[in-house]
N, C-alpha and C. Protein backbone atom coordinates (compact mmCIF):
# COMPACT_ATOMS: atom_id res chain seq x y z
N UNK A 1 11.74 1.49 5.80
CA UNK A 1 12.17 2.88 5.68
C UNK A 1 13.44 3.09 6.49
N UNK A 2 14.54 3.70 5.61
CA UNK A 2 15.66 3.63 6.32
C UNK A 2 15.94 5.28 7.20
N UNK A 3 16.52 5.26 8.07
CA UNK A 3 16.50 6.33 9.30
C UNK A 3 17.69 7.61 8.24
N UNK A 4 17.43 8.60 8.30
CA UNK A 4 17.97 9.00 7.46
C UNK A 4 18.29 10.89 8.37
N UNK A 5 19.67 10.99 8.33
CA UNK A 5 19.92 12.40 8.84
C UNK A 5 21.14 13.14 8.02
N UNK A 6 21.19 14.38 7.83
CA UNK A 6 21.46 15.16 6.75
C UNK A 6 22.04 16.35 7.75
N UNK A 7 23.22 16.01 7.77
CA UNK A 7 23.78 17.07 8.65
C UNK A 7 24.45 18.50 7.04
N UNK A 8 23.87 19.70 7.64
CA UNK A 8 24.20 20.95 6.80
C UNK A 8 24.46 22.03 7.39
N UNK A 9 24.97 23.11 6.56
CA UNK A 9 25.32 24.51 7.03
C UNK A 9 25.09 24.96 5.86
N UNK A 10 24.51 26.53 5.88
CA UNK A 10 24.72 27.72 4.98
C UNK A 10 25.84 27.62 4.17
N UNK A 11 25.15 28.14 3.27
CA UNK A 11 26.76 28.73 2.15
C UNK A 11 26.92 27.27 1.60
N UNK A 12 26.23 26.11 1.60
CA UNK A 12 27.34 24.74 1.32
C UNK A 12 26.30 24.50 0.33
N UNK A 13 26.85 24.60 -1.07
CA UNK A 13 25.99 24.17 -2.14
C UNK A 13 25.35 22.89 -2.24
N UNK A 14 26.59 21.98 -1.82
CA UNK A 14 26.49 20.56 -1.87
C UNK A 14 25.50 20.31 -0.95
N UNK A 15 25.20 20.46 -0.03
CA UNK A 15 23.71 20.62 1.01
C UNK A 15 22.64 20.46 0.10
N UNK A 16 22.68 21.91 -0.32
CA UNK A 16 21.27 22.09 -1.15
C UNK A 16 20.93 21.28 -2.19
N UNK A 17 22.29 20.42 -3.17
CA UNK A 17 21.64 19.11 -3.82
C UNK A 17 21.70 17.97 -3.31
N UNK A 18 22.11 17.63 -1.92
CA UNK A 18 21.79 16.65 -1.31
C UNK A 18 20.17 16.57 -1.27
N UNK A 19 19.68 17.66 -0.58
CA UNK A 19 17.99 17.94 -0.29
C UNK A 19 17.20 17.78 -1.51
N UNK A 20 17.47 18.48 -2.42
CA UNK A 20 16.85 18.17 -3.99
C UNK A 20 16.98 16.64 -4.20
N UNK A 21 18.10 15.78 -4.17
CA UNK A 21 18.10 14.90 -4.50
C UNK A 21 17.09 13.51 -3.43
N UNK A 22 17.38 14.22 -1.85
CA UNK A 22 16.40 13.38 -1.11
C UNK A 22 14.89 13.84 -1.57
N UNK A 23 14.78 15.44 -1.90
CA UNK A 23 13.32 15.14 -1.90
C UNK A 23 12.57 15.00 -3.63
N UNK A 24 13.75 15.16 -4.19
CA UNK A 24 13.28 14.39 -5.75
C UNK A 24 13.15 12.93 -5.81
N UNK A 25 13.47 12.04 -5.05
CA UNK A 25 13.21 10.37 -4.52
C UNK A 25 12.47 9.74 -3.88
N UNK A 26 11.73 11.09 -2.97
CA UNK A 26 11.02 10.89 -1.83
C UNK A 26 11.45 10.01 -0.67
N UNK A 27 13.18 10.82 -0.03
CA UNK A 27 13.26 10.31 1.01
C UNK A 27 13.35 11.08 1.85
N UNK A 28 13.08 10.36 3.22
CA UNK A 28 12.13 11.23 4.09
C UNK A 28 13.69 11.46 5.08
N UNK A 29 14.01 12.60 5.89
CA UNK A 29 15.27 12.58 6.40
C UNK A 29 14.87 14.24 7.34
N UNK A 30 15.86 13.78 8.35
CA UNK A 30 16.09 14.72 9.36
C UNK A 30 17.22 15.99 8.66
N UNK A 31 17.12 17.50 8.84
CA UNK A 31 18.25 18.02 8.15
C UNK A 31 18.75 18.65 9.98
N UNK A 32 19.92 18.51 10.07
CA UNK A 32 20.39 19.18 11.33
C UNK A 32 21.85 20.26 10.72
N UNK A 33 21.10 21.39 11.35
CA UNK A 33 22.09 22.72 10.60
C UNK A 33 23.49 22.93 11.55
N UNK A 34 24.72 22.32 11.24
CA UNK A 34 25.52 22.19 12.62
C UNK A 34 25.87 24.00 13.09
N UNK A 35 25.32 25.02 11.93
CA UNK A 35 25.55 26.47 12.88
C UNK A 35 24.82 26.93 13.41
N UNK A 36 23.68 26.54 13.76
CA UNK A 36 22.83 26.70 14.51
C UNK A 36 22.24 25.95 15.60
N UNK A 37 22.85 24.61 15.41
CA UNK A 37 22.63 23.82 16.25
C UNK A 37 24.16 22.97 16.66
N UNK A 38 24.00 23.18 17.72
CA UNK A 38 25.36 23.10 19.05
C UNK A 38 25.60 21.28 18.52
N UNK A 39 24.56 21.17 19.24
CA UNK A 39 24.29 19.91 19.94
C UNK A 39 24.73 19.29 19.00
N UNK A 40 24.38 19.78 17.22
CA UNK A 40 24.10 18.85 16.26
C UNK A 40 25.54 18.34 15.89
N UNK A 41 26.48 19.89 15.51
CA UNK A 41 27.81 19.85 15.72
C UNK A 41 28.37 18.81 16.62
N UNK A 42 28.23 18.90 17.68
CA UNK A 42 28.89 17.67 18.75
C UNK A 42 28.82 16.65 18.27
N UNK A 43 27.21 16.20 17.56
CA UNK A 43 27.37 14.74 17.29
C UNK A 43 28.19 14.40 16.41
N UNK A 44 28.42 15.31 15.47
CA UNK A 44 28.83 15.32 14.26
C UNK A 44 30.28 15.15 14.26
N UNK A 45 30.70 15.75 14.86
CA UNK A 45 32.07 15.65 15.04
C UNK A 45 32.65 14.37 15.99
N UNK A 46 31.64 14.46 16.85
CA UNK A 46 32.41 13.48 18.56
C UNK A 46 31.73 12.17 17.87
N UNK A 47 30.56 11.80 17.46
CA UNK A 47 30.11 10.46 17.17
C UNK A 47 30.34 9.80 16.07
N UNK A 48 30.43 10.44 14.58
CA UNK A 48 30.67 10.07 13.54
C UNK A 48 31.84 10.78 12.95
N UNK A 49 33.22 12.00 13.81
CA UNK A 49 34.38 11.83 13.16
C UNK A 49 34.38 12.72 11.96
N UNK A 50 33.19 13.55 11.72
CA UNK A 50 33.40 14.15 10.73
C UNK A 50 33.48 15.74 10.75
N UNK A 51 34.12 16.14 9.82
CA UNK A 51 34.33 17.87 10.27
C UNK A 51 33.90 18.93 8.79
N UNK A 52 32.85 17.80 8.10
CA UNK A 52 32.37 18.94 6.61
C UNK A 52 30.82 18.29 6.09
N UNK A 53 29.93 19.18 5.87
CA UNK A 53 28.87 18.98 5.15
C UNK A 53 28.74 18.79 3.82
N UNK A 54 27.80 17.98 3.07
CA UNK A 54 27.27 17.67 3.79
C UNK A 54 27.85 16.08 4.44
N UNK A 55 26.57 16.08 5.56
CA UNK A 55 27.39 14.26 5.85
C UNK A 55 25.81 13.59 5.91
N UNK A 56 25.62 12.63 5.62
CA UNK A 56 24.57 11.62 5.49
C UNK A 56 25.22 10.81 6.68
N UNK A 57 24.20 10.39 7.09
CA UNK A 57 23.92 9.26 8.26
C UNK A 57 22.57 8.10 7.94
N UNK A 58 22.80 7.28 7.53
CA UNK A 58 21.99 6.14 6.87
C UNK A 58 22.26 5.28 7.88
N UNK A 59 20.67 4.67 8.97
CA UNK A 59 20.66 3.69 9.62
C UNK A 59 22.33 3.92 10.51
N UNK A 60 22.66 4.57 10.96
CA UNK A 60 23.85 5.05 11.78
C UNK A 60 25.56 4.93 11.11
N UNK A 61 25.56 4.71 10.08
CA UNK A 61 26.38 5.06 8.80
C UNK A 61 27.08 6.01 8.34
N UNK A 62 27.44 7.06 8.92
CA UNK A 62 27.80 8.02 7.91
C UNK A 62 28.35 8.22 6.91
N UNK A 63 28.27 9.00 5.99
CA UNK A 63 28.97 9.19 4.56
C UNK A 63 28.98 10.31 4.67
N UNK A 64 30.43 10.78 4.48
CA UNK A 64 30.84 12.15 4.90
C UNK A 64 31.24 12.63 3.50
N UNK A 65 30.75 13.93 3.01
CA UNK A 65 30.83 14.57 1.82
C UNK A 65 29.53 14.04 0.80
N UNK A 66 29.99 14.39 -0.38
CA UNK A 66 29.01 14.35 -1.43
C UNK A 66 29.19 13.49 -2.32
N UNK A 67 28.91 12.02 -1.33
CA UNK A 67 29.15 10.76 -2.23
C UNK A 67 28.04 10.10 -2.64
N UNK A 68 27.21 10.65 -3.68
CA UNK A 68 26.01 10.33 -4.14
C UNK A 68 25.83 8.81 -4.92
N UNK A 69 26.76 8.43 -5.29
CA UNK A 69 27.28 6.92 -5.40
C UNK A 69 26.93 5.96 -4.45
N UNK A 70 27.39 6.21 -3.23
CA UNK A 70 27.30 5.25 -2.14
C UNK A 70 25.79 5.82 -1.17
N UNK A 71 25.21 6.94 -1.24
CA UNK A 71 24.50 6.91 -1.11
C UNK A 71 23.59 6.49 -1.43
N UNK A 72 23.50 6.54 -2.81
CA UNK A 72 22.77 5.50 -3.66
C UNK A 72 21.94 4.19 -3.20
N UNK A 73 23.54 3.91 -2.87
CA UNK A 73 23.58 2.28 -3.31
C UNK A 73 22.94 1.87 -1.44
N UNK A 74 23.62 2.74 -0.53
CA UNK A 74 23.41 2.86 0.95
C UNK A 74 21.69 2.73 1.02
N UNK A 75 20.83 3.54 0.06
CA UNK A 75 19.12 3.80 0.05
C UNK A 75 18.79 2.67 -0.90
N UNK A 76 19.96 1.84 -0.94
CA UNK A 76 19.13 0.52 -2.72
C UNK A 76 18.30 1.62 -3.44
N UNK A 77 18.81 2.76 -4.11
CA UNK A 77 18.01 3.46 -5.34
C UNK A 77 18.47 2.65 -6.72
N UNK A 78 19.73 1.71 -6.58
CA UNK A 78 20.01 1.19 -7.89
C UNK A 78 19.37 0.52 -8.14
């Protein structure tokens, strides 16, 4: 089972079919909301470099935006 975190914010459509798509697959994943959560923001930005939701973090990976392609292929769903 791969470690799986789902950084999101309100208003971001692409969020909401990230989640449909993890939980139409049944993968199991952390969602961290970076406007409500400080901390989550920090990582997000200071550890993995990224400044837009959504961003996937696979096994410490990130994929920043809505690259359902490489996510894919990142979870072996192909």
């Amino acid at each position: 089972m791969k470690d799986v975190t789902l950084y999101t914010q309100p208003d971001c459509p692409p969020c909401q079919i990230m989640k449909l798509f993890f939980n139409d697959n049944n993968i199991s994943y952390k969602e961290k909301n970076i406007k409500t959560d400080k901390t989550a923001l920090q990582e997000l930005t200071k550890k993995y470099g990224s400044y837009s939701t959504p961003t996937v973090v696979i096994d410490g990976k990130a994929i920043i935006g809505f690259e359902l392609e490489e996510i894919k292929k990142e979870l072996q769903l192909d």
